[in-house]
PDB file of N, CA and C in Angstrom:
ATOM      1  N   UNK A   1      84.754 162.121 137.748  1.00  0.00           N
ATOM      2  CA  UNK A   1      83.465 162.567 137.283  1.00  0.00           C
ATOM      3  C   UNK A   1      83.539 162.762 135.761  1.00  0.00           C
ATOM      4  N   UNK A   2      82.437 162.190 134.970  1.00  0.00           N
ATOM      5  CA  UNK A   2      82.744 162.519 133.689  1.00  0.00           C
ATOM      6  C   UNK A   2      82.142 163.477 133.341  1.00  0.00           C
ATOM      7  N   UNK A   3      82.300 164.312 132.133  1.00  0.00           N
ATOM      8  CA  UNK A   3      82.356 165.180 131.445  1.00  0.00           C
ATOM      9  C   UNK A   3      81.042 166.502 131.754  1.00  0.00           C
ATOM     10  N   UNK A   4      79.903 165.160 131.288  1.00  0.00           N
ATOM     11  CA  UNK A   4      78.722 165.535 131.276  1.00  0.00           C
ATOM     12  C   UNK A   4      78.512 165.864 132.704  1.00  0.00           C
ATOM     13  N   UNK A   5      78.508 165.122 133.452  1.00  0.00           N
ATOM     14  CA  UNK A   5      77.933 165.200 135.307  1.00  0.00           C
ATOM     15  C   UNK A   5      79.002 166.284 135.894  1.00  0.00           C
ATOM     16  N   UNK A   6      79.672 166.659 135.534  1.00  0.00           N
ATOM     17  CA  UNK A   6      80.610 167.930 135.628  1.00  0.00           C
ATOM     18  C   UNK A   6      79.341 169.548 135.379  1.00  0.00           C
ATOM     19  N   UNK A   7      79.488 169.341 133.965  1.00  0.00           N
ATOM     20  CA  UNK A   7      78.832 170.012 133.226  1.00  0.00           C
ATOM     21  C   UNK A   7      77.456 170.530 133.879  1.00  0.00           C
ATOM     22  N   UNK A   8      76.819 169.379 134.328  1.00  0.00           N
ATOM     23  CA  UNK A   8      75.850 169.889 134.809  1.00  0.00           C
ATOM     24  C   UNK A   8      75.643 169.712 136.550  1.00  0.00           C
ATOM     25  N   UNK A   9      76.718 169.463 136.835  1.00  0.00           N
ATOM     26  CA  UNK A   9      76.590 169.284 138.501  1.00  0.00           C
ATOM     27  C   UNK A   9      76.224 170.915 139.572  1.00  0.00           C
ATOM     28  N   UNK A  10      76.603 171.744 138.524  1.00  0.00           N
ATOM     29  CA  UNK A  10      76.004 173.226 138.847  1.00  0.00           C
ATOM     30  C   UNK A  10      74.563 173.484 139.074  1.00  0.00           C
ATOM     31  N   UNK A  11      73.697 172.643 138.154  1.00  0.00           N
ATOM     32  CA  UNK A  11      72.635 173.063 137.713  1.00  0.00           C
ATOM     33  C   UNK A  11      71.450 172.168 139.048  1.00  0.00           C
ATOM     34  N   UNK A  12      72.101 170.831 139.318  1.00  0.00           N
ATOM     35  CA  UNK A  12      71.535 170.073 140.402  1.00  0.00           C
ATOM     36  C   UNK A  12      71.668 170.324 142.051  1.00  0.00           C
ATOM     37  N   UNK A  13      70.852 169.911 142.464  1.00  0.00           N
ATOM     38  CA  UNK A  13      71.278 169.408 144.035  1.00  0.00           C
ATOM     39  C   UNK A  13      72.526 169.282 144.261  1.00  0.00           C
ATOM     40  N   UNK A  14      72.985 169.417 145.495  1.00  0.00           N
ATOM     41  CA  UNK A  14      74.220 168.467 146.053  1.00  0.00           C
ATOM     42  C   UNK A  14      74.112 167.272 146.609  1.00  0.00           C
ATOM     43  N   UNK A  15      72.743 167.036 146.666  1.00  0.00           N
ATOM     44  CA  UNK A  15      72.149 165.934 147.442  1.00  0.00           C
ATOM     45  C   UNK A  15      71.903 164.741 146.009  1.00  0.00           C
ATOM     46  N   UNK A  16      71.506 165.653 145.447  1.00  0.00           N
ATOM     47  CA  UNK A  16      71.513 164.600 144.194  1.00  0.00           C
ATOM     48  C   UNK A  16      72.658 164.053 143.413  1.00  0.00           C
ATOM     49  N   UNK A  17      73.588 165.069 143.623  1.00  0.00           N
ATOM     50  CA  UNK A  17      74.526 164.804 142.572  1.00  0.00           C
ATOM     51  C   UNK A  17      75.595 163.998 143.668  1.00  0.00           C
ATOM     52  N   UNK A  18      75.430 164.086 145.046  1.00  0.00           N
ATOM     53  CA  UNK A  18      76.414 163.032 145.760  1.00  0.00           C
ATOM     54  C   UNK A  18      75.895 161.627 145.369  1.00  0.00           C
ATOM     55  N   UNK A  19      74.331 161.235 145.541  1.00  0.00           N
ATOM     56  CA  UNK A  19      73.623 160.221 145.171  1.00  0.00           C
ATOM     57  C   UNK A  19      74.322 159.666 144.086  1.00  0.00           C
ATOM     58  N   UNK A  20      74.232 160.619 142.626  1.00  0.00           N
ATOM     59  CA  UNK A  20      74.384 159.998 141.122  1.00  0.00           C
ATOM     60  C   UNK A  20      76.133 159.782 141.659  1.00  0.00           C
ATOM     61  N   UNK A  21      76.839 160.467 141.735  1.00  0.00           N
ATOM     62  CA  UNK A  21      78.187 160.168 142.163  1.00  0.00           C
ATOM     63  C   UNK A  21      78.270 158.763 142.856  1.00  0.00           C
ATOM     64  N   UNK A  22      77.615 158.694 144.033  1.00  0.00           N
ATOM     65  CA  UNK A  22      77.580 157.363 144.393  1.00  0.00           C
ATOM     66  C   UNK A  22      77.440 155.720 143.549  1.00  0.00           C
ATOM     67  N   UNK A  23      76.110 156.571 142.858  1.00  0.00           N
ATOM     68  CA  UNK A  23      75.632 155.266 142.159  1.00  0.00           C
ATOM     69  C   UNK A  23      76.444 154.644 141.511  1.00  0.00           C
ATOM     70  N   UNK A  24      77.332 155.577 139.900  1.00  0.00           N
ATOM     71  CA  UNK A  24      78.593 155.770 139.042  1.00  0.00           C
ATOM     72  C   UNK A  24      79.135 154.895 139.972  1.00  0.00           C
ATOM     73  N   UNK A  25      79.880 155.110 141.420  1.00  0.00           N
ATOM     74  CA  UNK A  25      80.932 154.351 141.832  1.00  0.00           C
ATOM     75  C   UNK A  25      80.691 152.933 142.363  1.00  0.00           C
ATOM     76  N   UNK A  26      79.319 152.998 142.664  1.00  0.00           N
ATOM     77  CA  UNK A  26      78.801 151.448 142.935  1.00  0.00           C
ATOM     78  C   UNK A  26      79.183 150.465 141.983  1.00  0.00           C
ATOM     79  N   UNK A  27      78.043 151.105 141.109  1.00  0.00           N
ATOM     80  CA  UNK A  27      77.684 150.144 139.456  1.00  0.00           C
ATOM     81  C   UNK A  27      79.389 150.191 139.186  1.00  0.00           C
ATOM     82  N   UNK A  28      80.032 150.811 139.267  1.00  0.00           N
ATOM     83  CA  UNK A  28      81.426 150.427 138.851  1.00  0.00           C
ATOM     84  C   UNK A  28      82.594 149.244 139.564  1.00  0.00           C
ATOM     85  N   UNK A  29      81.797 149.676 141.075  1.00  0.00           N
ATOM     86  CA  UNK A  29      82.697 148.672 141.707  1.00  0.00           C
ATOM     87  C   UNK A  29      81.736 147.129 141.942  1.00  0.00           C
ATOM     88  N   UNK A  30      80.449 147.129 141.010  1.00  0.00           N
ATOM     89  CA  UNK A  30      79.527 146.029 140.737  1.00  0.00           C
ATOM     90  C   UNK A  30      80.423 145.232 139.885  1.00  0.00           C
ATOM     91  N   UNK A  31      80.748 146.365 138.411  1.00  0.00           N
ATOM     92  CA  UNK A  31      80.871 145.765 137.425  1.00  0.00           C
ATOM     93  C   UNK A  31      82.248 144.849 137.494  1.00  0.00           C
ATOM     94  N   UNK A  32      83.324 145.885 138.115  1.00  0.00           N
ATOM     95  CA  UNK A  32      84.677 144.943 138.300  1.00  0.00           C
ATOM     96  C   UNK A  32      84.850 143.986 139.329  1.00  0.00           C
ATOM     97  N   UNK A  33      83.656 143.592 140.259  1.00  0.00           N
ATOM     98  CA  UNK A  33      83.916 142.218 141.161  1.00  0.00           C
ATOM     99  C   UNK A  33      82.992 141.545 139.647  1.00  0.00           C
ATOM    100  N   UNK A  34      82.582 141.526 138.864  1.00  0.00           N
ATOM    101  CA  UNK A  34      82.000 140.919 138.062  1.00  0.00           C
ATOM    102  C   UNK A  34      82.706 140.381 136.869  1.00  0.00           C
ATOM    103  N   UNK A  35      83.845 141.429 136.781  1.00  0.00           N
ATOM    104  CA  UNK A  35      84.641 141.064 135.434  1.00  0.00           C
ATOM    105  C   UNK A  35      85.661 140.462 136.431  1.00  0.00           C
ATOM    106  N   UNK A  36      86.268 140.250 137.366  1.00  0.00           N
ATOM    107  CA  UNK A  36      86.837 139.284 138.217  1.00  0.00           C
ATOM    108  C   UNK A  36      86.201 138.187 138.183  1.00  0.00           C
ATOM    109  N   UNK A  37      85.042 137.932 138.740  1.00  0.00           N
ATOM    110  CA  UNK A  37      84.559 136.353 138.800  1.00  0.00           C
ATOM    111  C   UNK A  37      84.685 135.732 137.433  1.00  0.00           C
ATOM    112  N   UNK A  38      84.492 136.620 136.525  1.00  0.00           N
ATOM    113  CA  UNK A  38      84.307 136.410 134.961  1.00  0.00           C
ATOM    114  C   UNK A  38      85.555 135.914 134.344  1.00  0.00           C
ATOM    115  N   UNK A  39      86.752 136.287 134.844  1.00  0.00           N
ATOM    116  CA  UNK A  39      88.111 136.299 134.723  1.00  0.00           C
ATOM    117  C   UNK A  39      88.541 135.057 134.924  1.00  0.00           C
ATOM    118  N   UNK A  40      88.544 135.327 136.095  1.00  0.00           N
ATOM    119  CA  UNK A  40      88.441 133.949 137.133  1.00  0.00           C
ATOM    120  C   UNK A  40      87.752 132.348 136.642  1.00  0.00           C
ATOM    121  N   UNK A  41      86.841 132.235 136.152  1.00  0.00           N
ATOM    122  CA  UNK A  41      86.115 131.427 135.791  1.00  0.00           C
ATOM    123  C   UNK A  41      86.356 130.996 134.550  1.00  0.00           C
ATOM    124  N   UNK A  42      87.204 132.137 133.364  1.00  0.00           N
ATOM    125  CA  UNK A  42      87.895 132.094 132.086  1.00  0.00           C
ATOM    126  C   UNK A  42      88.973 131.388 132.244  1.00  0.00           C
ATOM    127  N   UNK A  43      89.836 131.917 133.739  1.00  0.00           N
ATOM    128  CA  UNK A  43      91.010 131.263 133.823  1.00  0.00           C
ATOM    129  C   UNK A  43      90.955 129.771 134.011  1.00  0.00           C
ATOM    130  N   UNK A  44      90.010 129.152 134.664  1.00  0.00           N
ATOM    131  CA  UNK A  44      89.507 127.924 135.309  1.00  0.00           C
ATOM    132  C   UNK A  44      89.471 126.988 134.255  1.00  0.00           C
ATOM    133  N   UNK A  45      87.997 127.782 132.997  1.00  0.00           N
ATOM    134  CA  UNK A  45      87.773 126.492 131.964  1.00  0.00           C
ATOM    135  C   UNK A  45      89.229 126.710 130.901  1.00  0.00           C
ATOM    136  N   UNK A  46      90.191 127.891 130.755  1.00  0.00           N
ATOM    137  CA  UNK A  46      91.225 127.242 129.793  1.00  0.00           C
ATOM    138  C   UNK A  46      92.030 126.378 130.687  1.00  0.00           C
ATOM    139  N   UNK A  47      92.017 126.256 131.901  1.00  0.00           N
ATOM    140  CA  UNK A  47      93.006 124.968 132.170  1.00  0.00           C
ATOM    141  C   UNK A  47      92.575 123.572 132.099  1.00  0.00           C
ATOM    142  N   UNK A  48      91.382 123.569 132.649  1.00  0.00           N
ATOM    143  CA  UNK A  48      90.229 122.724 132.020  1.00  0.00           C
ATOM    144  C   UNK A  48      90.224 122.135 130.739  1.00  0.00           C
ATOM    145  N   UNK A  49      90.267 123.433 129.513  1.00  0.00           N
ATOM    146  CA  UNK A  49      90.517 123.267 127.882  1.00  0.00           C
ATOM    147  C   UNK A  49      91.778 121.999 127.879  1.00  0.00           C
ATOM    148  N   UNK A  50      92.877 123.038 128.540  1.00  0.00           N
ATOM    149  CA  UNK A  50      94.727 122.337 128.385  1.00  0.00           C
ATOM    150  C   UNK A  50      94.350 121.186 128.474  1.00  0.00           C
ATOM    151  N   UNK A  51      93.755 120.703 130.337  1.00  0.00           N
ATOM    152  CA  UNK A  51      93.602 119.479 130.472  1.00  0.00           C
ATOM    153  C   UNK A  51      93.993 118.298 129.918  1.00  0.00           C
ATOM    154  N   UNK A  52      92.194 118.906 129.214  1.00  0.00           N
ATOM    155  CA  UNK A  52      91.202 117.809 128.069  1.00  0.00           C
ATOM    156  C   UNK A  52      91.855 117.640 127.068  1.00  0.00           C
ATOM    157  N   UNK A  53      92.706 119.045 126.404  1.00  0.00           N
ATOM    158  CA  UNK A  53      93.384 118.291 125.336  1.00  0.00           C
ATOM    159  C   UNK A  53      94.599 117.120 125.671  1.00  0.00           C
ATOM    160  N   UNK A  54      95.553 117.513 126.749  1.00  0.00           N
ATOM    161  CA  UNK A  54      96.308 116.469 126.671  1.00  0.00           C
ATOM    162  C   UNK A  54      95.614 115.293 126.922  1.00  0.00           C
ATOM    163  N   UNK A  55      94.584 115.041 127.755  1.00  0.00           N
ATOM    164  CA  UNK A  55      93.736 113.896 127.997  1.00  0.00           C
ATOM    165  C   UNK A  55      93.607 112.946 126.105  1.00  0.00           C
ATOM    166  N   UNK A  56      92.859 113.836 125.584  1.00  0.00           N
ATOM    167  CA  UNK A  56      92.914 113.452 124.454  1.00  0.00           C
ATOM    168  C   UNK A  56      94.166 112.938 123.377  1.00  0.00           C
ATOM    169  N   UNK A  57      95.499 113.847 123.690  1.00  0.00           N
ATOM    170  CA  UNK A  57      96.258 112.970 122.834  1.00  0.00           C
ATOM    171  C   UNK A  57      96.507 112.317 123.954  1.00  0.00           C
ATOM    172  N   UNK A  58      97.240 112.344 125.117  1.00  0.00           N
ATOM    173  CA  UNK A  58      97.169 110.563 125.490  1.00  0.00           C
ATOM    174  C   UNK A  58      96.192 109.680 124.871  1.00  0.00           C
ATOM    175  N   UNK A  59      94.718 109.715 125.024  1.00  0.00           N
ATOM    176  CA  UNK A  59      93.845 108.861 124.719  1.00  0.00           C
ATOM    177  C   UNK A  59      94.174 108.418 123.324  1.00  0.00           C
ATOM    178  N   UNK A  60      94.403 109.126 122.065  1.00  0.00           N
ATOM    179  CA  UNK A  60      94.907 108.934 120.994  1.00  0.00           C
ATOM    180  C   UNK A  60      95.993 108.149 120.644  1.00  0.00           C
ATOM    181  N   UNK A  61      97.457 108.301 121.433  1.00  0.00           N
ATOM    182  CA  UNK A  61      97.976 107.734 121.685  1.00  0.00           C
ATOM    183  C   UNK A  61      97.851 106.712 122.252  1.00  0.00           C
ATOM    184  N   UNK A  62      97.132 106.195 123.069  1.00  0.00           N
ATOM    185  CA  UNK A  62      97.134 104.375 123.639  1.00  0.00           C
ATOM    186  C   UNK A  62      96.416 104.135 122.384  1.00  0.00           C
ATOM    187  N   UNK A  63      95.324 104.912 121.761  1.00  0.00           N
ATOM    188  CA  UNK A  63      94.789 104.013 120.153  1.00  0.00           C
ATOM    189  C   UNK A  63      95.553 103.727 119.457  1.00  0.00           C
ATOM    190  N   UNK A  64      96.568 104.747 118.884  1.00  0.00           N
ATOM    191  CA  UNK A  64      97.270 103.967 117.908  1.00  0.00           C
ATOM    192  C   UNK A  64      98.317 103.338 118.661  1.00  0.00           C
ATOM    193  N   UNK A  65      98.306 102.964 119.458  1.00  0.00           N
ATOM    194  CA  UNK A  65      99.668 102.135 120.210  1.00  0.00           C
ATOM    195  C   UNK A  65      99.013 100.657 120.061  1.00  0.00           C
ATOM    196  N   UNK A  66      97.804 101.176 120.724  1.00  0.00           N
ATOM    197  CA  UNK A  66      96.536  99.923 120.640  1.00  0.00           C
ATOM    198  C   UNK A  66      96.605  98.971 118.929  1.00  0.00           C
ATOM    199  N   UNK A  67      96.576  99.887 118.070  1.00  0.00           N
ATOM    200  CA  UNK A  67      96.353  99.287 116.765  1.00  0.00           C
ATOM    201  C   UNK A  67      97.906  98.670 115.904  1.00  0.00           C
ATOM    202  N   UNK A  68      98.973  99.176 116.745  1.00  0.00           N
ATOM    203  CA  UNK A  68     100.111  98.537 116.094  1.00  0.00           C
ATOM    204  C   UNK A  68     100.514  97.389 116.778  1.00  0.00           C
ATOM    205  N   UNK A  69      99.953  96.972 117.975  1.00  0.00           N
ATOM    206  CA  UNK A  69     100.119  95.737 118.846  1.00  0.00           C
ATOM    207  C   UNK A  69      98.618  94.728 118.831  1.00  0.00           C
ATOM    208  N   UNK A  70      97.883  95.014 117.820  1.00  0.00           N
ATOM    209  CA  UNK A  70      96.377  94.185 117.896  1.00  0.00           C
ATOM    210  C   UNK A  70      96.986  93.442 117.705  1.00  0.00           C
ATOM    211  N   UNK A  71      96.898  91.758 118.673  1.00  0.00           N
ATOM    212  CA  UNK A  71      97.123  90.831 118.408  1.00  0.00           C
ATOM    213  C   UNK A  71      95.954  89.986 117.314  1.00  0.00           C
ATOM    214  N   UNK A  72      94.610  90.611 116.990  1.00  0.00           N
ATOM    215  CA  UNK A  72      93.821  89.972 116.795  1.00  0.00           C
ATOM    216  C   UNK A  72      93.884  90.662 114.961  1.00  0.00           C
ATOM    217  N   UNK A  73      95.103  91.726 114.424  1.00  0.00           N
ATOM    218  CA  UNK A  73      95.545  91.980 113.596  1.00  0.00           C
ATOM    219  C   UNK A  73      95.519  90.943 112.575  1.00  0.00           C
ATOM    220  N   UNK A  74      94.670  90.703 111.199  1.00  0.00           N
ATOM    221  CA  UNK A  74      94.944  89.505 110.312  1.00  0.00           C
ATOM    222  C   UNK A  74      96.291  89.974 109.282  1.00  0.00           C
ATOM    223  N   UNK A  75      97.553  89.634 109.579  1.00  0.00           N
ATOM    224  CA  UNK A  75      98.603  89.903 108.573  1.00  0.00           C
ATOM    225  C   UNK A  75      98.846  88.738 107.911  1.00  0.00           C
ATOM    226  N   UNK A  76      98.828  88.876 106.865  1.00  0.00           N
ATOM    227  CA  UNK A  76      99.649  87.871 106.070  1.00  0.00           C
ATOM    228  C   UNK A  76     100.188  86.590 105.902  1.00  0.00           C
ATOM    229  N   UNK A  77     101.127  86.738 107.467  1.00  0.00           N
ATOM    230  CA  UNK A  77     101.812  85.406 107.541  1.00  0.00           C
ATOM    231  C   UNK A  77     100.520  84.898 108.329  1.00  0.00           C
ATOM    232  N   UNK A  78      99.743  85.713 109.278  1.00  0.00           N
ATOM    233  CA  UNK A  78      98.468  84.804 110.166  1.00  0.00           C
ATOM    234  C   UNK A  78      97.636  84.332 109.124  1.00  0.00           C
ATOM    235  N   UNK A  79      97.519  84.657 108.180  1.00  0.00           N
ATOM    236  CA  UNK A  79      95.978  84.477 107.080  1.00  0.00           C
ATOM    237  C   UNK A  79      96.468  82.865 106.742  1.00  0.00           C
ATOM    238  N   UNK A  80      98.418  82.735 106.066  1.00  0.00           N
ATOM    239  CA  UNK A  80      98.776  81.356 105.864  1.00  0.00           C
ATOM    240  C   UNK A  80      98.878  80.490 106.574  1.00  0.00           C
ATOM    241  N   UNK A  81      99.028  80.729 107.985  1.00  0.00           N
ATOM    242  CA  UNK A  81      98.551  80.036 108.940  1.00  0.00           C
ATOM    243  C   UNK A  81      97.330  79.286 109.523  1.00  0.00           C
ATOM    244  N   UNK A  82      96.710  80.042 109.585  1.00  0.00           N
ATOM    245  CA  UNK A  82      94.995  80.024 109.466  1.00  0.00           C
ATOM    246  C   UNK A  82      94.448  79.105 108.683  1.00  0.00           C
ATOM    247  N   UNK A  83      95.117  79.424 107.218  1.00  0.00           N
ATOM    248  CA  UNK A  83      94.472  78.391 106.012  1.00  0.00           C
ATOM    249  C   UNK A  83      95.335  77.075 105.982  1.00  0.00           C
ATOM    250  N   UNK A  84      96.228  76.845 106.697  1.00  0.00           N
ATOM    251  CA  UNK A  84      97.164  75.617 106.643  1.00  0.00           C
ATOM    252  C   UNK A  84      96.707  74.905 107.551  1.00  0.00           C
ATOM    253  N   UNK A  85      95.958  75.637 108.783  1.00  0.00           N
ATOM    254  CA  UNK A  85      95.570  75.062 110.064  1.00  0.00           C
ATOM    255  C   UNK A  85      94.402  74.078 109.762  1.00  0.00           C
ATOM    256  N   UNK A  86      93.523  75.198 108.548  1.00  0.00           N
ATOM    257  CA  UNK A  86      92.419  74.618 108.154  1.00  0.00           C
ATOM    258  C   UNK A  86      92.202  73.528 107.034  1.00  0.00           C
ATOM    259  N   UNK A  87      93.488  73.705 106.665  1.00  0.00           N
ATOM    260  CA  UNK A  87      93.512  72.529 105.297  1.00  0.00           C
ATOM    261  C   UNK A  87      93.428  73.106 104.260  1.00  0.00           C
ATOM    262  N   UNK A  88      93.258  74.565 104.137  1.00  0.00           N
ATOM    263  CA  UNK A  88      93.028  75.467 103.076  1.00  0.00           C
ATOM    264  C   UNK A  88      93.669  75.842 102.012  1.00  0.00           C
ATOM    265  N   UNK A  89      95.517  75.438 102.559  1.00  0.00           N
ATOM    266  CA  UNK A  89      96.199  76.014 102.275  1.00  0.00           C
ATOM    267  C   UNK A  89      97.467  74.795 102.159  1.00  0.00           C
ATOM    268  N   UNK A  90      98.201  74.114 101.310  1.00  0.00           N
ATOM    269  CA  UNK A  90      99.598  73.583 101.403  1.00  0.00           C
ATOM    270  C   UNK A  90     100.508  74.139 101.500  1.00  0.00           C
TER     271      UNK A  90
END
């Protein structure tokens, strides 16, 4: 019982003050199945978060894996090729 409802639990009912007593323990045992689901649901989307990030550097990773094996890459020796193929180039 806190402080105040102490304080004045003299001055009320007993009928009332079992009521307000009640209520206090309801709304309390409202609030903590609430900060459970809440918990719960925190715990859910950071694994979710983890996931997605590794999702992402994999995904990152096949890109640049992707970009050091482009066969369709124009280097250098392909460009002299290209232009020799075409006559462009002796």
């Amino acid at each position: 019982m806190s402080k105040k409802l102490a304080a004045l639990a003299s001055t009320i009912d007993q009928s009332t003050l079992a009521y307000v007593t009640e209520a206090i323990a309801a709304s309390k045992a409202e609030q903590t199945l609430i900060n459970e689901k809440l918990q719960t649901r925190l715990t859910r989307l950071q694994a979710e978060l983890e996931a997605l990030k590794v999702r992402v550097a994999d995904l990152e990773a096949q890109d640049h894996s992707a970009i050091k094996d482009d066969k369709y890459a124009l280097t250098k020796a392909k460009l002299v090729r290209l232009m020799k193929e075409n006559g462009w180039y002796d």
